[in-house]
Protein backbone atom coordinates (compact mmCIF):
# COMPACT_ATOMS: atom_id res chain seq x y z
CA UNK A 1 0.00 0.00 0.00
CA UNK A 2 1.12 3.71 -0.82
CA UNK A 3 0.17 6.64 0.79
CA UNK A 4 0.71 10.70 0.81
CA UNK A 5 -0.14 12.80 3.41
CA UNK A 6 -0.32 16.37 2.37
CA UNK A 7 1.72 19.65 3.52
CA UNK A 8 -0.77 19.54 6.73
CA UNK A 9 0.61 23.32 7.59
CA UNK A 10 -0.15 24.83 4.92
CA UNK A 11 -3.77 23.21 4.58
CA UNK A 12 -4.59 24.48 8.32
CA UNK A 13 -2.85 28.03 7.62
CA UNK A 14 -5.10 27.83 4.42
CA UNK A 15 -7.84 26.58 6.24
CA UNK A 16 -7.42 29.73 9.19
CA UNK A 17 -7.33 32.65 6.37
CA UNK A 18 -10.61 30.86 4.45
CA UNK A 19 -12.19 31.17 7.96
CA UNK A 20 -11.52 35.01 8.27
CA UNK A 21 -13.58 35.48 4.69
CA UNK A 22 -16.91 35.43 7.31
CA UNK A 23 -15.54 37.84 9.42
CA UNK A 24 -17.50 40.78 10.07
CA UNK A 25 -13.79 43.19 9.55
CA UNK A 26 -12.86 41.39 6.35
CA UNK A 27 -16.63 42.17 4.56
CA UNK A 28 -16.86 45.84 6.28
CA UNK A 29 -12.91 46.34 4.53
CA UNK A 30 -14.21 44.85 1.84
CA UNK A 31 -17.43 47.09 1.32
CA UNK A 32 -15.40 50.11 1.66
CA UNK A 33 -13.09 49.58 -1.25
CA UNK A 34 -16.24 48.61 -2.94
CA UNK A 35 -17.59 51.96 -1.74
CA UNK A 36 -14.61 53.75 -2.81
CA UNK A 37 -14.77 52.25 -6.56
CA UNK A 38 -18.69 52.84 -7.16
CA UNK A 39 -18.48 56.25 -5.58
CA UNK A 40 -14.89 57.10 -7.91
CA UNK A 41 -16.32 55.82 -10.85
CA UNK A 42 -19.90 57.88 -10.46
CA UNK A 43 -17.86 61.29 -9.97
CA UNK A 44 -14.68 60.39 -12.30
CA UNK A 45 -16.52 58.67 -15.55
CA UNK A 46 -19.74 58.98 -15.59
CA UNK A 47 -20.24 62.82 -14.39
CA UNK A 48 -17.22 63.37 -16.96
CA UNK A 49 -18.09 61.03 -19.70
CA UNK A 50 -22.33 62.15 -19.20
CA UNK A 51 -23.65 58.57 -19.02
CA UNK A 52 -25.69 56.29 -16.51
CA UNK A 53 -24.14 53.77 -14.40
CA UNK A 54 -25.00 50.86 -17.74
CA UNK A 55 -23.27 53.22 -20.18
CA UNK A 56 -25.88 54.67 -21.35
CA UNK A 57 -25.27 58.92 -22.78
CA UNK A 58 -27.30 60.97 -20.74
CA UNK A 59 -29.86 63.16 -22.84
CA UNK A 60 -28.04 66.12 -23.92
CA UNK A 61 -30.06 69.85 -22.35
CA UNK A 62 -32.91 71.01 -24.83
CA UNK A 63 -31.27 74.23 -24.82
CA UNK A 64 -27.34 74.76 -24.69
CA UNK A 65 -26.58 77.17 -21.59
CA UNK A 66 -23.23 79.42 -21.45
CA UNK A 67 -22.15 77.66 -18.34
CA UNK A 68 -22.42 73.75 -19.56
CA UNK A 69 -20.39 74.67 -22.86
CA UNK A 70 -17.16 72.26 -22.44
CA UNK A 71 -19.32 69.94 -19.57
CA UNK A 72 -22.20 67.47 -19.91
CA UNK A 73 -25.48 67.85 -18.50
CA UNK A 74 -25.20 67.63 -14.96
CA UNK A 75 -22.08 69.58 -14.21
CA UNK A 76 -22.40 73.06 -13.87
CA UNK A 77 -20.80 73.70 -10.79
CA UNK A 78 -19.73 70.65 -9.70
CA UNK A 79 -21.83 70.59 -6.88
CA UNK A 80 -23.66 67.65 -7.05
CA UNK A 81 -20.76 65.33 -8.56
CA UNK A 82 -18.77 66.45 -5.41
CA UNK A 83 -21.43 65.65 -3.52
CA UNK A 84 -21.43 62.11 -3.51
CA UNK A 85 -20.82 60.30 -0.94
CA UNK A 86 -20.40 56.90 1.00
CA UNK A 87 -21.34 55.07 3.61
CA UNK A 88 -20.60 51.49 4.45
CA UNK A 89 -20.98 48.54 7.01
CA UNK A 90 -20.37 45.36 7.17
CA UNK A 91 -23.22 44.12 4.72
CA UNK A 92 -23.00 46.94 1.93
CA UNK A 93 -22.82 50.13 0.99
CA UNK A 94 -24.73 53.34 0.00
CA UNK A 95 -23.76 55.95 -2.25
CA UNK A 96 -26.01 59.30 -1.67
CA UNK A 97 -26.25 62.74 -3.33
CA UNK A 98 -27.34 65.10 -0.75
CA UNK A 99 -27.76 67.98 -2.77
CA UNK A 100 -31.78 68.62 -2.89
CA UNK A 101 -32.19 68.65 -6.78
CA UNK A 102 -30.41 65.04 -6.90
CA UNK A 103 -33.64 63.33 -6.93
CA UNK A 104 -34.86 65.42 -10.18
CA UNK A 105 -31.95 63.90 -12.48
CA UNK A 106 -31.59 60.60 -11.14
CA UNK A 107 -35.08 60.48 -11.84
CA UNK A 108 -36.50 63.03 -14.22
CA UNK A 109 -39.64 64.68 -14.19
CA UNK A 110 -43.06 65.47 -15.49
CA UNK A 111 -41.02 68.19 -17.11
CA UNK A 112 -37.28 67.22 -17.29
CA UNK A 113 -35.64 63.50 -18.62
CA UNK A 114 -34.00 61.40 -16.34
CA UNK A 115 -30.14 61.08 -16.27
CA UNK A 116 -29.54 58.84 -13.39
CA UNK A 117 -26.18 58.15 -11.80
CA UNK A 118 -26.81 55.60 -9.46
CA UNK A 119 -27.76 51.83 -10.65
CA UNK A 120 -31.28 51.20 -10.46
CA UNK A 121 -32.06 48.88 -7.30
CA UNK A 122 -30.93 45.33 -7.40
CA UNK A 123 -29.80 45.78 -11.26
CA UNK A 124 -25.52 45.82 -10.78
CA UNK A 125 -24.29 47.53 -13.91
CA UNK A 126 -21.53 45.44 -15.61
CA UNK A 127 -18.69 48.02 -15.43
CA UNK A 128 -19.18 48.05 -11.27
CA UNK A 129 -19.36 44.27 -10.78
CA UNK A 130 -16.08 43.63 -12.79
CA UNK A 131 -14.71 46.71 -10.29
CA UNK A 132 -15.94 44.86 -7.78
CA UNK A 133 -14.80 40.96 -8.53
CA UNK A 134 -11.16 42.46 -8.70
CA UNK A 135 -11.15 44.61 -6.11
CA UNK A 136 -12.93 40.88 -3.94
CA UNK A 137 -9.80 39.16 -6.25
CA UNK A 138 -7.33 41.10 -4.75
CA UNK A 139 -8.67 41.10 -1.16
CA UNK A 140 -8.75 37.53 -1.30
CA UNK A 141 -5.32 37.21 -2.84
CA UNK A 142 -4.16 39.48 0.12
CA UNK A 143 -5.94 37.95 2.82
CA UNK A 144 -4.24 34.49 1.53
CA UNK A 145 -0.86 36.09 2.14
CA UNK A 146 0.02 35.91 -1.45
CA UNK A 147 -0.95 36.99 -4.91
CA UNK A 148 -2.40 34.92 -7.55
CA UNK A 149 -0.23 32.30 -9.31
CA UNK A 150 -1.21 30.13 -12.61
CA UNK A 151 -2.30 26.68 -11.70
């Protein structure tokens, strides 16, 4: 009979670090830097680039005013793009625009089009979820004491 017992050390230190994924730290760590990416990516590309969170352009202004020549359609001042802001615990995250006339463009009006720039609930856009599975990828990798290696 033959036989092979394993590297038993590095299957229990493996076995410890899989164990602190569940840990309330790891997911509230993990929710920030998901924080950080949605709330970077609403006031860095899509103020900037005037599109929803799906990639979607934004509906240009029915008339062209003096102060949005060179800007899209929701920067002006920059008021509400700086605005935005996060908040996170150990189960998520939430991204808010405190400014009073946020509601209006993320969701348009009898009068006015919407030109959201938060994801609708429950519907992840695709360019935030691959954000999010490397930022998880890296955290991981980290958390594992190493980085990723080709099986």
């Amino acid at each position: 009979m033959i036989s092979f017992s394993g590297p038993t050390q590095e299957v229990e230190y493996l076995a410890r670090q899989i164990g602190l994924l569940g840990r309330q730290e790891f997911a509230r760590e993990l929710m920030g830097e998901f924080a950080q990416s949605a709330q970077e990516y609403v006031q860095q590309d899509e103020f900037p680039n005037s599109h929803d969170p799906y990639g979607n352009r934004w509906a240009p202004l029915k008339r062209h005013r003096p102060q949005h020549i060179g800007a899209g359609p929701l920067v002006k001042s920059g008021k509400m793009q700086g605005s935005v802001r996060r908040y996170v615990s150990f189960s998520g995250f939430t991204l808010k625009a405190p400014v009073p006339y946020a509601q209006f463009h993320q969701n348009g009006t009898r009068k006015m089009v919407a030109r959201p720039f938060f994801p609708k609930d429950g519907q992840l856009p695709r360019a935030w979820a691959l954000r999010f599975e490397r930022i998880a990828d890296a955290a991981i990798a980290r958390l594992m004491g190493r980085t990723r290696r080709a099986a």
